[in-house]
Structures are given as structure tokens and as C-alpha cells.
Protein backbone atom coordinates (compact mmCIF):
# COMPACT_ATOMS: atom_id res chain seq x y z
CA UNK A 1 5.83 -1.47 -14.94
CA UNK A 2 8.61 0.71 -13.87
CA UNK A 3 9.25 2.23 -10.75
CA UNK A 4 8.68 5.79 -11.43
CA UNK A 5 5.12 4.97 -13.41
CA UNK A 6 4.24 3.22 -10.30
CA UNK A 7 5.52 5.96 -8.11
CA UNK A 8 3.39 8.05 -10.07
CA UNK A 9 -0.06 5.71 -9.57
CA UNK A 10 0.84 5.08 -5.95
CA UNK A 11 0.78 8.72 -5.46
CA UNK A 12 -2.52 9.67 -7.38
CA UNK A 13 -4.00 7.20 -4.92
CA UNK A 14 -2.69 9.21 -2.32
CA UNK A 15 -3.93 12.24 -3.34
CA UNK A 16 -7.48 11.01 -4.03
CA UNK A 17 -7.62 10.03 -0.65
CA UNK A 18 -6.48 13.19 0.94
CA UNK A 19 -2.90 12.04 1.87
CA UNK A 20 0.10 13.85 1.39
CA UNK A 21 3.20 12.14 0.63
CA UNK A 22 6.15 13.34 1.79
CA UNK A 23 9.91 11.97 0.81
CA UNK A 24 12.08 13.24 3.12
CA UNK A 25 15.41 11.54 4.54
CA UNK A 26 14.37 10.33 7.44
CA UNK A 27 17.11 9.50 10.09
CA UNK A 28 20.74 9.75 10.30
CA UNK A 29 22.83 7.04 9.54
CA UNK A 30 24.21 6.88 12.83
CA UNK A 31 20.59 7.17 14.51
CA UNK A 32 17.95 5.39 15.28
CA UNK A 33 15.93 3.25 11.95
CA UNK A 34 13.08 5.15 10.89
CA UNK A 35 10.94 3.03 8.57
CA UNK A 36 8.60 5.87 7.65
CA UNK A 37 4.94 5.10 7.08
CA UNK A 38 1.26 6.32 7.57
CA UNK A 39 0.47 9.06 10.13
CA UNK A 40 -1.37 11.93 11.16
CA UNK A 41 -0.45 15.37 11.58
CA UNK A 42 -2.73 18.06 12.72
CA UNK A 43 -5.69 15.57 12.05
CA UNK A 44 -4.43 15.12 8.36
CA UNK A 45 -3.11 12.18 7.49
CA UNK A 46 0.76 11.58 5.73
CA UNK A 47 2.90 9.08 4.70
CA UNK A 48 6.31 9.35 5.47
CA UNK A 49 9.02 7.62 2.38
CA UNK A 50 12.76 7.58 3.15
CA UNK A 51 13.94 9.34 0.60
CA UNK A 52 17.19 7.78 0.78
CA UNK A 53 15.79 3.95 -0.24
CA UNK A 54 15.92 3.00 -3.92
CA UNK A 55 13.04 3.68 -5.67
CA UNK A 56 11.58 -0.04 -6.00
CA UNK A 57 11.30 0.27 -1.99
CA UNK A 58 9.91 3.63 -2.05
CA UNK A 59 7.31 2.10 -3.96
CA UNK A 60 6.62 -0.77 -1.80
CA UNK A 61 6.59 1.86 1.76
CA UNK A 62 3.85 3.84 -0.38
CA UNK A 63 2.40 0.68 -1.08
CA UNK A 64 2.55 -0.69 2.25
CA UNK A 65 0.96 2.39 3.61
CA UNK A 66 -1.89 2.10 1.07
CA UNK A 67 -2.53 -0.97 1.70
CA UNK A 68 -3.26 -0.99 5.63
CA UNK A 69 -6.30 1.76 4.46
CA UNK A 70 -9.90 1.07 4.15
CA UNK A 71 -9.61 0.94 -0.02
CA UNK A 72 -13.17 -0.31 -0.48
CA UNK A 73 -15.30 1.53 -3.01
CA UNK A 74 -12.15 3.51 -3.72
CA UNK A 75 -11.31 2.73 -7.76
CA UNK A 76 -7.77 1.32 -8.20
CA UNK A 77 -6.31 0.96 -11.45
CA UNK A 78 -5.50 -2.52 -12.79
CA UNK A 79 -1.66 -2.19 -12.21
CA UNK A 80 -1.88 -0.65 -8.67
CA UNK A 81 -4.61 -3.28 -7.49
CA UNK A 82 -2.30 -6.00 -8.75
CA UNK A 83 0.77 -4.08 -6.94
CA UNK A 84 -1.20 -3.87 -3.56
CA UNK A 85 -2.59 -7.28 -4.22
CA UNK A 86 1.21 -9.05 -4.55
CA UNK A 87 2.44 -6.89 -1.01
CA UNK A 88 -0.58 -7.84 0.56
CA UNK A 89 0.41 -11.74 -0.10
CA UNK A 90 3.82 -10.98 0.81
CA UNK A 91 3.11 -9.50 4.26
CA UNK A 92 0.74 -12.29 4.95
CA UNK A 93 1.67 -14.44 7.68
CA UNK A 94 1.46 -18.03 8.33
CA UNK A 95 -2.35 -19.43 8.53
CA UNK A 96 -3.34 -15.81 8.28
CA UNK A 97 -7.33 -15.97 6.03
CA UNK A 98 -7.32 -19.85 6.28
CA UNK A 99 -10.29 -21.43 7.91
């Protein structure tokens, strides 16, 4: 799937939960990092994308965002379940789930 049709999904999720998205550039170069992310403002919640990172990592801050949310009960299309499903394997650390 390409980046903007999963830009597009990622962002439906979003707004079925209630989130706003907002891609907005967020640091100077010459200033601290600012990874962006999942906050709340004025007891809403938003998710902060650099809007200076290529779209493939857009994707994958929405993503990451997404994922870290209670999503259970909440219907997720094939493609963005699979999408969560492959960051949340990736983020995974060491003996994290094993018994």
C-alpha cells in the first residue's frame, strides 16, 4: 500500500476516535528534537506529525501514536491492523510477551 492511502486510513482512525491530527513542522533545525506524538490539549486529545519527515515516517508517528491507544472493540481495516500489527513487533523489546 502506498504511503498516502495509508496516510489516509491512519487518519480515518483518528478521526473515529476523536483525535485531531495535526502536521505541523515541529522544531527548528538548530533546536531542540521534537519527535511529535499523542497529547492532550484542552482535554482533547492530538497527535502531533513533523511535517518535515518523509511521508513513510509520517505514517509510522501516526501509527505509533495509534498504536499506544486502547483499540479494542474499535474496527480496523485489514491493511491498518496489519500496519499497527508490524510497528507493534518492531517496537517490541527483548523478552517483552514471553512467559
Amino acid at each position: 500500500m502506498d504511503d498516502k492511502r495509508l496516510w489516509f486510513l491512519l487518519s480515518e482512525l483518528a478521526a473515529r476516535l476523536d483525535i485531531e491530527v495535526r502536521v505541523e513542522p515541529l522544531a527548528a533545525e538548530d533546536e531542540y528534537a521534537v519527535r511529535g506524538g499523542l497529547c492532550w490539549l484542552r482535554g482533547r486529545p492530538v497527535i502531533f506529525v513533523e511535517r518535515r519527515q518523509e511521508p513513510s515516517q509520517r505514517c509510522r508517528q501516526l501509527g505509533l501514536a495509534l498504536q499506544g491507544l486502547a483499540l479494542e472493540g474499535v474496527y480496523l481495516r485489514p491493511a491498518v491492523r496489519e500496519y499497527l500489527d508490524g510497528l507493534a513487533s518492531e517496537t517490541a523489546r527483548p523478552g517483552e510477551g514471553e512467559d
